[in-house]
C-alpha atoms as a PDB file:
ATOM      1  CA  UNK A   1       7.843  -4.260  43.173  1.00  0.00           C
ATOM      2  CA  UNK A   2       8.155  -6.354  39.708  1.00  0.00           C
ATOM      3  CA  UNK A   3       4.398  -7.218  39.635  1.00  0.00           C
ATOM      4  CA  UNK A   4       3.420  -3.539  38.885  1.00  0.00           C
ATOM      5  CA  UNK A   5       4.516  -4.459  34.877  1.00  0.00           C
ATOM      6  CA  UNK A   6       1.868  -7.247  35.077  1.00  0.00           C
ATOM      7  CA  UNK A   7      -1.004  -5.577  35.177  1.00  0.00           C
ATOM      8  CA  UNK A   8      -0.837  -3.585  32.063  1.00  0.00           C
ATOM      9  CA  UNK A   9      -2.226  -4.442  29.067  1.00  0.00           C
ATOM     10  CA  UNK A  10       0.142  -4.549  25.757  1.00  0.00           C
ATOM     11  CA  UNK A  11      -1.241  -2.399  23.484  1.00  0.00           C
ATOM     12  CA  UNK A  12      -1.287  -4.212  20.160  1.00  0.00           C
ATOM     13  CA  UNK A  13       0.454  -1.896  17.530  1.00  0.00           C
ATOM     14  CA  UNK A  14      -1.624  -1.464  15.101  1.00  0.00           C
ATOM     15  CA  UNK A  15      -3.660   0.283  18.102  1.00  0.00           C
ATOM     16  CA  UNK A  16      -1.425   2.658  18.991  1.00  0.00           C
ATOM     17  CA  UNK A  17      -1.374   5.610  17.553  1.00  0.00           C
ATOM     18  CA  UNK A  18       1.489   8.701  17.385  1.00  0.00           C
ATOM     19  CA  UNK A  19       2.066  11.859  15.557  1.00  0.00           C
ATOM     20  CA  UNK A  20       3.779  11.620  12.517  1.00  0.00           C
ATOM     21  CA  UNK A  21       6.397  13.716  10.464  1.00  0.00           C
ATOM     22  CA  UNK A  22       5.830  13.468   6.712  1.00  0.00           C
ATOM     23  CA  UNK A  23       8.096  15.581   3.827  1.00  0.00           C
ATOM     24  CA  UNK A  24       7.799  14.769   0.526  1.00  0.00           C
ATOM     25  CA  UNK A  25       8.619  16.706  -2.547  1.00  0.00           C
ATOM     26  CA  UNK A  26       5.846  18.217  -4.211  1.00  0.00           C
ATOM     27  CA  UNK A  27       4.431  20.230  -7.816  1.00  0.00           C
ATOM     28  CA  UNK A  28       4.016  23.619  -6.722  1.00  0.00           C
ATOM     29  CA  UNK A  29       0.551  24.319  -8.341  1.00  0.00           C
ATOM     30  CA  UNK A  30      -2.963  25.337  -7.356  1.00  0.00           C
ATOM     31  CA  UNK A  31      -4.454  22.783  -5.880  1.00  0.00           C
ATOM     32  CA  UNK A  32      -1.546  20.553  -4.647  1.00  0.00           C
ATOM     33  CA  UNK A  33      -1.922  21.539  -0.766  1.00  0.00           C
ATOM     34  CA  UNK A  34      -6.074  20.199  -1.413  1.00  0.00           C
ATOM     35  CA  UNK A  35      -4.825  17.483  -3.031  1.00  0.00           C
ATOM     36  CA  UNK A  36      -2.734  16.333   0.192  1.00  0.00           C
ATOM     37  CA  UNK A  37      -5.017  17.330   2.973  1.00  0.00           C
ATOM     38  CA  UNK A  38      -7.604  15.669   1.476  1.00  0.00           C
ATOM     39  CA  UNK A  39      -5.527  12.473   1.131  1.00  0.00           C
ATOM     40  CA  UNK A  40      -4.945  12.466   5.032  1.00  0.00           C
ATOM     41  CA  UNK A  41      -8.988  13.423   5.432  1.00  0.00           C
ATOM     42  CA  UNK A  42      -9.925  10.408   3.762  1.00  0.00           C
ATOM     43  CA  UNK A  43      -7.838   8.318   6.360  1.00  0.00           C
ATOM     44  CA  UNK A  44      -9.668  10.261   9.181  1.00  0.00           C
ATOM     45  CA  UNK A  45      -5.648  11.945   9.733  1.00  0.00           C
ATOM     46  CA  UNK A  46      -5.882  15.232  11.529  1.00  0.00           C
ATOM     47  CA  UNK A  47      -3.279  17.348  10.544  1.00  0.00           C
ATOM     48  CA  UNK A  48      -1.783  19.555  13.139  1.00  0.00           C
ATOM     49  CA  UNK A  49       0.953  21.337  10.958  1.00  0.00           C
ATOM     50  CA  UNK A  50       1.899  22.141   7.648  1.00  0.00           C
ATOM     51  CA  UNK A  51       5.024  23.482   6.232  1.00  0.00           C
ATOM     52  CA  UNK A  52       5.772  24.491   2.441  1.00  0.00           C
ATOM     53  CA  UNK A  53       9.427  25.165   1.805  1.00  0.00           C
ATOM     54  CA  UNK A  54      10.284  26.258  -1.245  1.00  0.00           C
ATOM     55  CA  UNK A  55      13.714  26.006  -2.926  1.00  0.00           C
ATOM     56  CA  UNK A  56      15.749  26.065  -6.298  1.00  0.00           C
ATOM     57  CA  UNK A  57      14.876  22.288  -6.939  1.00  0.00           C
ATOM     58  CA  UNK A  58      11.333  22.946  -6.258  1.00  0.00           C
ATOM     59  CA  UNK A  59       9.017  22.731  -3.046  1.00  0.00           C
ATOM     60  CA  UNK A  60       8.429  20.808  -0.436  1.00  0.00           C
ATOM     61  CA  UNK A  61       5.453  20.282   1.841  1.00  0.00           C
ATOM     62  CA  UNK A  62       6.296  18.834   5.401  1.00  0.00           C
ATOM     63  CA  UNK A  63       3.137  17.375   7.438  1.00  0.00           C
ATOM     64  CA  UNK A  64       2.960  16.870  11.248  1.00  0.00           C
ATOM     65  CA  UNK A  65      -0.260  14.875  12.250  1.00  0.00           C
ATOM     66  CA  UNK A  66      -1.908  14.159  15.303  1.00  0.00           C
ATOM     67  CA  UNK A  67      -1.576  11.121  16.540  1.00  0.00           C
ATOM     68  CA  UNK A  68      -2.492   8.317  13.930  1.00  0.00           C
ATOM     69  CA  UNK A  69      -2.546   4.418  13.821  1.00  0.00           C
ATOM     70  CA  UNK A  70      -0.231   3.169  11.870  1.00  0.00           C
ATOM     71  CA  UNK A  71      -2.592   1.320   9.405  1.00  0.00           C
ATOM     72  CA  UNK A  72      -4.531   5.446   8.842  1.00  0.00           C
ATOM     73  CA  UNK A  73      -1.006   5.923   7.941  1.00  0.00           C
ATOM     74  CA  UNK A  74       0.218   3.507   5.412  1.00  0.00           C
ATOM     75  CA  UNK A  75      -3.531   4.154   3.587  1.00  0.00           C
ATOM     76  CA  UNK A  76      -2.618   7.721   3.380  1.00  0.00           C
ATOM     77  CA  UNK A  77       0.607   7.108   2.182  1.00  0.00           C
ATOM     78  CA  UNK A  78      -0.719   5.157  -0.582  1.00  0.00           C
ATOM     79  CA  UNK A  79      -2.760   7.408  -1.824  1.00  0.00           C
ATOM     80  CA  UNK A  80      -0.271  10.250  -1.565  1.00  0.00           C
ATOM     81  CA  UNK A  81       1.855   7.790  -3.597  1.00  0.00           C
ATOM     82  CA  UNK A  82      -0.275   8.103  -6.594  1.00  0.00           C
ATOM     83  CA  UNK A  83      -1.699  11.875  -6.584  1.00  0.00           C
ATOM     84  CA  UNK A  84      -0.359  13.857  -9.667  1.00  0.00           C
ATOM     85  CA  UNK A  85       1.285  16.351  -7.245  1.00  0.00           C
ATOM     86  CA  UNK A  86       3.226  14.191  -5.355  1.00  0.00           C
ATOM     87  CA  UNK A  87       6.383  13.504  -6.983  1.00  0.00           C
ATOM     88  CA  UNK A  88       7.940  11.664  -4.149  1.00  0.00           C
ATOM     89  CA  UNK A  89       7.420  11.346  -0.293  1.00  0.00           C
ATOM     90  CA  UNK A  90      11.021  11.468   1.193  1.00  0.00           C
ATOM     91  CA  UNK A  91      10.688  10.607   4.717  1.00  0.00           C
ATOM     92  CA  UNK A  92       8.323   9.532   7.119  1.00  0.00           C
ATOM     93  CA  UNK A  93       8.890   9.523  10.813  1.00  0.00           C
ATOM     94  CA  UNK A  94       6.663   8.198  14.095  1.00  0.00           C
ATOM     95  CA  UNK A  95       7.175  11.291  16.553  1.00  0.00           C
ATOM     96  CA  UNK A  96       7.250   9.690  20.153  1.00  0.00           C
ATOM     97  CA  UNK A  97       6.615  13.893  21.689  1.00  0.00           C
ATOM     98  CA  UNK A  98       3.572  13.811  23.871  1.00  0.00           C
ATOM     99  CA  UNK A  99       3.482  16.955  23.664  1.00  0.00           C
ATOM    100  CA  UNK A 100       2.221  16.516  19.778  1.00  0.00           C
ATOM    101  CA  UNK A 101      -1.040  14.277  20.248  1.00  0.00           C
END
């Protein structure tokens, strides 16, 4: 009946974790794809795919991570903020596919 809801446990959010789409526009140059990863490393993100797109306004990397808290997240963000090669992250979406983690 109703009860069964009960006896779960809310997991607080900043324990859950999900996979994450991440594009952001990026300087095509040696070392830009090292920079990035290693951004996510730090954070302890595990990255399951990465995309470069390139195109006549320049490239684009697009990041799919395992599943990640959301606090691993905004770090990594931050820092990705800042890096030389970054010249702006343009969208950032929680994937809810179990299929990803």
């Amino acid at each position: 009946g109703m009860n069964s809801y009960r006896a779960k446990r809310m997991c607080p959010p900043e324990a859950m974790t999900s996979p994450c789409y991440i594009r952001m526009s990026v300087v095509d140059k040696p070392g830009a794809l090292a920079a990035i990863a290693a951004a996510f490393a730090a954070q302890n993100v595990s990255l399951r795919n990465v995309i470069q797109k390139d195109h006549k306004n320049g490239t684009d990397i697009v990041v799919i991570t395992h599943g990640v808290s959301r606090a691993s997240l905004q770090m990594s963000l931050q820092i990705l903020d800042v890096l030389p090669v970054v010249d702006k992250i343009c969208c950032v979406i929680s994937v809810e596919d179990r299929t990803l983690e």
